[in-house]
Protein backbone atom coordinates (compact mmCIF):
# COMPACT_ATOMS: atom_id res chain seq x y z
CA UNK A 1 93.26 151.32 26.01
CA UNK A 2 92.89 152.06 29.97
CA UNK A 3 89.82 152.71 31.88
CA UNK A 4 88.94 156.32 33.24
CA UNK A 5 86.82 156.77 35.91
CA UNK A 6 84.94 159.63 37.57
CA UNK A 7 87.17 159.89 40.44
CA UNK A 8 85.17 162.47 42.41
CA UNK A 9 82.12 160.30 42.04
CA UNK A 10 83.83 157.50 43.21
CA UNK A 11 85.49 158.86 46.42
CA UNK A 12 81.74 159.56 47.15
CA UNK A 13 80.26 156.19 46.73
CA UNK A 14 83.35 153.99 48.13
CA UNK A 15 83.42 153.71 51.72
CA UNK A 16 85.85 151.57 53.62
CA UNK A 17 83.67 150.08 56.16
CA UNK A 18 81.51 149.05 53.91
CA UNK A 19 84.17 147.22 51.54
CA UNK A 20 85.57 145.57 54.79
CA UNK A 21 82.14 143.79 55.23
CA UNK A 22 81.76 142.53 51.98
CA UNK A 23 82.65 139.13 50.85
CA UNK A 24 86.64 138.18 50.58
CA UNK A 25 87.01 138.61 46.66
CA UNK A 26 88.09 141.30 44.45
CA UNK A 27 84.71 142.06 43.72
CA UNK A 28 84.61 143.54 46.94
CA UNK A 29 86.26 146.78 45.25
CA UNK A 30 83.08 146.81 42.79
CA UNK A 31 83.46 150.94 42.81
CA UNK A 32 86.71 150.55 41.10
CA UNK A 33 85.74 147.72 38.56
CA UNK A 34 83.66 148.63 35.39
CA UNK A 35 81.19 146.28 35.67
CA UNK A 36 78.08 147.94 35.82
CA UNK A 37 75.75 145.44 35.80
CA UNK A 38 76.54 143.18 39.15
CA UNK A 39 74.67 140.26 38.31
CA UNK A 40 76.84 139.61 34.91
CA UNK A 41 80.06 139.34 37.29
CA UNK A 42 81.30 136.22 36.52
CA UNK A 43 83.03 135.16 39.98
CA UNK A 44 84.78 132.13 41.08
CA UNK A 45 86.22 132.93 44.59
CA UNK A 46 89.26 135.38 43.30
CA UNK A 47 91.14 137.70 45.05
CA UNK A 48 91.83 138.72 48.57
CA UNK A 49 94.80 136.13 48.83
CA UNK A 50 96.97 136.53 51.80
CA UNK A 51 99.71 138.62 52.56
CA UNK A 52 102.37 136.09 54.23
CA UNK A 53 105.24 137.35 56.46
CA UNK A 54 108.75 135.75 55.02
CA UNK A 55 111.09 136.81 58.08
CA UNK A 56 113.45 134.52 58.33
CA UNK A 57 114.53 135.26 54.70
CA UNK A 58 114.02 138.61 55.00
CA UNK A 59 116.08 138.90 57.85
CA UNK A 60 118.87 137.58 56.03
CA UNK A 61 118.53 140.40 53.56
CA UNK A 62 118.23 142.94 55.85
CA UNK A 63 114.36 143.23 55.30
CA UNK A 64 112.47 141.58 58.47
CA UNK A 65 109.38 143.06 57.27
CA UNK A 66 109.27 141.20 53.93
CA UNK A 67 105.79 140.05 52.77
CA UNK A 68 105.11 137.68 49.64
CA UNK A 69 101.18 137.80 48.38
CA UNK A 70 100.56 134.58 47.62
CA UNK A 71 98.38 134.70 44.14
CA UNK A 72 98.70 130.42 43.87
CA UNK A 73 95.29 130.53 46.07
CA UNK A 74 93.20 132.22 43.25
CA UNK A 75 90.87 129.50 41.17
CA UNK A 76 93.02 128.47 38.35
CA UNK A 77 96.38 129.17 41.06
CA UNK A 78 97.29 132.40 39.53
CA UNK A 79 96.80 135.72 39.49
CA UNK A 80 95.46 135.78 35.97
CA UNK A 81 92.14 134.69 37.77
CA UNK A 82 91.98 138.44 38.48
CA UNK A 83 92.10 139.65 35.05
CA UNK A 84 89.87 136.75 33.51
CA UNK A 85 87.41 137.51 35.66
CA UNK A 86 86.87 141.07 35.06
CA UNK A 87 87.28 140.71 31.29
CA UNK A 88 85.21 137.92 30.76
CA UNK A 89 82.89 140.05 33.29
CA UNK A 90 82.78 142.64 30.52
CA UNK A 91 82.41 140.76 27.46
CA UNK A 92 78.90 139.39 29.24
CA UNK A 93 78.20 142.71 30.09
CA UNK A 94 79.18 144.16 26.34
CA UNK A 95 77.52 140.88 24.41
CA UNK A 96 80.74 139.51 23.15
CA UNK A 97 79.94 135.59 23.00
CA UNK A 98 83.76 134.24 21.39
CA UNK A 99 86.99 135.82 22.51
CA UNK A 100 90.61 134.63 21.70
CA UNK A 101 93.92 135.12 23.24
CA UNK A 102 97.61 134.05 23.03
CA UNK A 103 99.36 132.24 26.02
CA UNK A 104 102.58 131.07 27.04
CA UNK A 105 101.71 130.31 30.64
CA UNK A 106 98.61 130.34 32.73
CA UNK A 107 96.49 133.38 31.18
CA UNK A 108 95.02 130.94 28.77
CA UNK A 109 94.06 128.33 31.51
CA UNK A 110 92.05 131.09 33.08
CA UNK A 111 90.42 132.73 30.37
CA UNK A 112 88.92 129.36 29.55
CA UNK A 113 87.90 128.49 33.35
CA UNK A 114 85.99 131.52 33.27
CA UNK A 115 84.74 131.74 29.97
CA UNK A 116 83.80 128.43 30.29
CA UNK A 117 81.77 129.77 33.52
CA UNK A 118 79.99 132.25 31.56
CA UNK A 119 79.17 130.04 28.55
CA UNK A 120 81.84 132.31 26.02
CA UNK A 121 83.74 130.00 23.13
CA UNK A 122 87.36 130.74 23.72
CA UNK A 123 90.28 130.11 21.70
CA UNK A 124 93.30 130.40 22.82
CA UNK A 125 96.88 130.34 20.81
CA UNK A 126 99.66 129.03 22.55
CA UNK A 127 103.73 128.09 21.44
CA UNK A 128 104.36 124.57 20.23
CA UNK A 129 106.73 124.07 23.33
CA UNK A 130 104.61 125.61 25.86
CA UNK A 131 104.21 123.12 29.01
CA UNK A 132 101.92 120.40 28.26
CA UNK A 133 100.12 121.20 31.22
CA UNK A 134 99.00 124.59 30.35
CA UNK A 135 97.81 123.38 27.00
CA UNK A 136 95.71 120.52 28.75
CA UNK A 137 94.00 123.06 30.97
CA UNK A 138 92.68 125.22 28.66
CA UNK A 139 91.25 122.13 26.17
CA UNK A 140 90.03 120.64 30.07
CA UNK A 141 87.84 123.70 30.10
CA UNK A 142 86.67 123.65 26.42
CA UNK A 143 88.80 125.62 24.99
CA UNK A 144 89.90 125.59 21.47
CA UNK A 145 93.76 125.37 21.44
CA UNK A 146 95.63 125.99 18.32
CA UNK A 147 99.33 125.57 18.50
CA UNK A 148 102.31 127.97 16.53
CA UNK A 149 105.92 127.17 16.01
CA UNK A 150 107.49 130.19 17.98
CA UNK A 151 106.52 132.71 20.63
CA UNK A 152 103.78 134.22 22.52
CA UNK A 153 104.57 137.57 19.85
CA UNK A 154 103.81 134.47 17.14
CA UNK A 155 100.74 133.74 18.72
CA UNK A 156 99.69 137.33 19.28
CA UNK A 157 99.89 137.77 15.73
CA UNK A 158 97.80 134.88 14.90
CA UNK A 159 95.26 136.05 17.19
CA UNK A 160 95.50 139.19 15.37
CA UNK A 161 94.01 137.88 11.95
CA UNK A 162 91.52 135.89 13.44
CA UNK A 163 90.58 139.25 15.26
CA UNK A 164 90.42 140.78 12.04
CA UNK A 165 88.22 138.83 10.52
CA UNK A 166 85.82 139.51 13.07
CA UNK A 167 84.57 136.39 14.28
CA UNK A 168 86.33 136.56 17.21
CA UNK A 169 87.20 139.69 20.02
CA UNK A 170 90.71 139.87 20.35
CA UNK A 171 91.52 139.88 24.33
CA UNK A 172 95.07 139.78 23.99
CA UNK A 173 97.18 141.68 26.96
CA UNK A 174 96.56 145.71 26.99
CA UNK A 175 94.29 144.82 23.57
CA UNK A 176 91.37 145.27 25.78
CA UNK A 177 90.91 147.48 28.67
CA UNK A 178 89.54 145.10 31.56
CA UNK A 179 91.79 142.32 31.97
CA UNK A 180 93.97 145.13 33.90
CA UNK A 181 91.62 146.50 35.86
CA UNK A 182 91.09 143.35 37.30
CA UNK A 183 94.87 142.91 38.19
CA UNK A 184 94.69 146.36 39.50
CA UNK A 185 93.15 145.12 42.31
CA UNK A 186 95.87 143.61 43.64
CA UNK A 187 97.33 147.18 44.72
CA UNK A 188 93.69 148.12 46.57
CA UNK A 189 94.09 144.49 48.28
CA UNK A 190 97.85 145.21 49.33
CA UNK A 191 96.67 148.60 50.52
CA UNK A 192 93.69 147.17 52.37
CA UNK A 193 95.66 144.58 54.11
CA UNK A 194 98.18 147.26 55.03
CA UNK A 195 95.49 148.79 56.68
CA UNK A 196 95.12 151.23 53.72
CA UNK A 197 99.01 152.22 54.09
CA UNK A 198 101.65 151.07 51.71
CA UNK A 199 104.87 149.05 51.71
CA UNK A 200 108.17 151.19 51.30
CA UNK A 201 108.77 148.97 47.61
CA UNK A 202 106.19 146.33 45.74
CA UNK A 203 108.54 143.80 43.60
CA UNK A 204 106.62 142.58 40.78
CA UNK A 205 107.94 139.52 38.22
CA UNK A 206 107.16 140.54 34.70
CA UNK A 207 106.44 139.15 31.65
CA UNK A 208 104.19 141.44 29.78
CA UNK A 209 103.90 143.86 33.33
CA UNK A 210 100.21 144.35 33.11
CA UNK A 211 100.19 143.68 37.21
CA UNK A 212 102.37 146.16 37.72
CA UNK A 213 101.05 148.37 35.85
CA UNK A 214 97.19 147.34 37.23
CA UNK A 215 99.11 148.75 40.81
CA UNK A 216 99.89 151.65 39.87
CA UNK A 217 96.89 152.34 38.75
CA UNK A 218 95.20 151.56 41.68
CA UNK A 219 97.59 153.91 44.25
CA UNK A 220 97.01 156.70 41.62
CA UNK A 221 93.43 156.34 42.08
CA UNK A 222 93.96 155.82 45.98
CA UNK A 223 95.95 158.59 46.12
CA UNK A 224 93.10 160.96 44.37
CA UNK A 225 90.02 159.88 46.75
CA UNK A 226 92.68 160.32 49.54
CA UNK A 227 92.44 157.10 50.49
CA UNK A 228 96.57 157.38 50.51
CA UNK A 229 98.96 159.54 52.08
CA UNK A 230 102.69 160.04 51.50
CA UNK A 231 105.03 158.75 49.31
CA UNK A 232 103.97 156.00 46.61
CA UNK A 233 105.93 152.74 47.33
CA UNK A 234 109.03 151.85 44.74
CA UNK A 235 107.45 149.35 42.32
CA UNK A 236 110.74 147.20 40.94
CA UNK A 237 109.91 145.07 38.11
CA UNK A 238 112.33 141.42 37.41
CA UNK A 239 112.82 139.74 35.00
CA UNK A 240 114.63 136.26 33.98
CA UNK A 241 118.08 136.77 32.45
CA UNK A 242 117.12 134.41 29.60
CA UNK A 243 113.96 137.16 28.47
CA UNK A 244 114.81 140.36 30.42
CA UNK A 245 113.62 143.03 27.13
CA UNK A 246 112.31 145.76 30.10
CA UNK A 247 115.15 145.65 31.93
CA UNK A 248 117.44 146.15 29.21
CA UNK A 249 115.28 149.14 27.46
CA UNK A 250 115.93 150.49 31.27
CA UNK A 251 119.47 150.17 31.46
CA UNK A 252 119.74 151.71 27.90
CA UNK A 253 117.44 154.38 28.54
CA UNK A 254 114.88 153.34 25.78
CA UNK A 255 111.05 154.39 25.96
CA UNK A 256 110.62 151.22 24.79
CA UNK A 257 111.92 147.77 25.27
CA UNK A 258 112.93 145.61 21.52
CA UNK A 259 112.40 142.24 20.83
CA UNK A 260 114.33 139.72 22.66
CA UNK A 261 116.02 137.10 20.88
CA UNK A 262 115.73 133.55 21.82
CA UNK A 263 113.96 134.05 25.13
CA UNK A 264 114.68 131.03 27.45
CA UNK A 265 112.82 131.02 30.88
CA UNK A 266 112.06 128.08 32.84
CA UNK A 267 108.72 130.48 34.05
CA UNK A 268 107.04 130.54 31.16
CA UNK A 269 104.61 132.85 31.30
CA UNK A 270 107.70 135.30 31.49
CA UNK A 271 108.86 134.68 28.30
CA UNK A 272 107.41 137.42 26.57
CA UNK A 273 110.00 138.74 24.19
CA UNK A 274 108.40 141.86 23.46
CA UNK A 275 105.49 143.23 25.76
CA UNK A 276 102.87 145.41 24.15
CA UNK A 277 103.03 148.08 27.67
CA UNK A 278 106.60 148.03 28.17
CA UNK A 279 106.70 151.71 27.61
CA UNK A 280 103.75 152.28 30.83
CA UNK A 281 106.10 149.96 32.89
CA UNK A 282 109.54 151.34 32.02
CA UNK A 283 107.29 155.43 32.82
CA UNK A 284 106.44 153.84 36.38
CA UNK A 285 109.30 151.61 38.29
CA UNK A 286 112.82 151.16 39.43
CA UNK A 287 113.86 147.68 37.69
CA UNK A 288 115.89 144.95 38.64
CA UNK A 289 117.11 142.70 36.59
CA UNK A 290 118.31 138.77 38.42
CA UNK A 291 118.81 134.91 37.99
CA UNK A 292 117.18 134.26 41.30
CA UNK A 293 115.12 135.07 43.92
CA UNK A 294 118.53 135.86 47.08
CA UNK A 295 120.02 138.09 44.22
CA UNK A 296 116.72 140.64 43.91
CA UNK A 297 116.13 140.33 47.75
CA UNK A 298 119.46 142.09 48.15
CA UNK A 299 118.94 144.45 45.14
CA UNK A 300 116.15 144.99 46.71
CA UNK A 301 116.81 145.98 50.53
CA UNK A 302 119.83 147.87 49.15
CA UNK A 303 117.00 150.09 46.90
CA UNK A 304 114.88 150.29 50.32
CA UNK A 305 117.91 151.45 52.64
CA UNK A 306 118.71 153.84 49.88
């Protein structure tokens, strides 16, 4: 499920000035959020992190002009702030009061923060071995925390049932269409910042790819108020060898990636064995597949000198 929006209408209403004076958080962008009813935004300060120059590393890459957006600065220190906030945003808006959501990593951390914010029971399913500290954040925030031996897919389908049952709304990734539109603003920041141009390439670390895929969206929809001209950028997706199912389906030329067996990531929210929008990520970038962050740099200014 994706959002659709009136794209003449909103090249009409959006104006750039008038973004550029409003405050420094993704909300900012409120034309191309779905939130209709602005005082049900649940906000905390996200968005608008910095783009930082990295030269000296870049330069040893061939790439002086290498940026890195640095999404720790978001409440919560990830970029999941983006999508909590814009799906908890529309459960106020659409009267859900109790969501639910498996985690390996951060998302669940943030969907309780903000849920939390907005008065909204969450529960969130997580791996037995998940880190400790991801567990403790989400029961910090009054979360309910329920714990499954396996993976985030073994969570998912836990969440599944419970969603079934229907006491709670299932806001599992791509289950729900807001939690990307949120993320999707990270391409309309880039582009702002850029001074509403666009890098030659956007390297994006997967898990399930819902960023990535949030960007695209976001120059497509750039692109049609002609807010954008020329080329799109290259969006490159990596992913750790140890759980790398997107970058294989590339190599082998699949529509679709297949479970990965015994994923092993010291980043966990990229162990996602199997990611529900593989097949919108593997339609939309030029993939990379590396053990660390000098090997995609070069993979990566090779792709931009090519």
């Amino acid at each position: 499920m994706l959002v659709e929006y009136d794209l003449d209408a909103l090249g009409q209403r959006a104006d750039k000035q008038v973004i550029a004076a409003r405050p420094p958080t993704m909300w900012r962008y409120s034309e191309f959020l779905p939130v209709a009813k602005p005082d049900l935004v649940v906000s905390l300060g996200e968005g608008l992190t910095p783009l930082i120059p990295v030269g000296v590393i870049g330069r040893r890459v061939g790439l002086p002009r290498l940026m890195v957006k640095d999404e720790g600065l978001n409440p919560t220190g990830t970029f999941k702030a983006r999508g909590a906030s814009c799906g908890v945003s529309m459960a106020a808006q659409l009267g859900i009061r109790r969501v639910a959501l498996p985690t390996a990593g951060n998302a669940g951390g943030a969907w309780a923060c903000y849920g939390a914010a907005a008065g909204l029971e969450v529960h969130v399913v997580m791996p037995r071995d998940a880190p400790m500290v991801n567990r403790l954040e989400c029961e910090l925030f009054g979360a309910a925390v329920t714990l499954v031996d396996g993976t985030i897919s073994d969570a998912g389908g836990l969440v599944a049932e419970m969603a079934e049952s229907g006491q709670w709304f299932d806001v599992s990734t791509l289950k729900e269409p807001y939690r990307i539109e949120g993320k999707k603003t990270l391409g309309l920041e880039i582009a702002e910042q850029l001074g509403w141009q666009m890098p030659d390439a956007i390297v994006y670390p997967a898990g399930g790819g819902v960023g990535i895929i949030g960007i695209w969206r976001a120059l497509q929809q750039l692109q049609a108020i002609g807010w954008l001209e020329g080329d799109s950028p290259r969006l490159m997706v990596t992913q750790a060898e140890g759980c790398a199912p997107i970058v294989e389906a590339f190599e082998r030329g699949w529509e679709e990636s297949r479970p990965w067996l015994e994923p092993r990531t010291l980043a966990d929210g990229l162990r996602v064995p199997k990611a529900l929008g593989d097949f919108l990520v593997l339609r939309r970038v030029v993939l990379v597949n590396t053990g660390n962050a000098l090997k995609y740099l070069d993979a990566m200014s090779e792709a931009v000198r090519g």
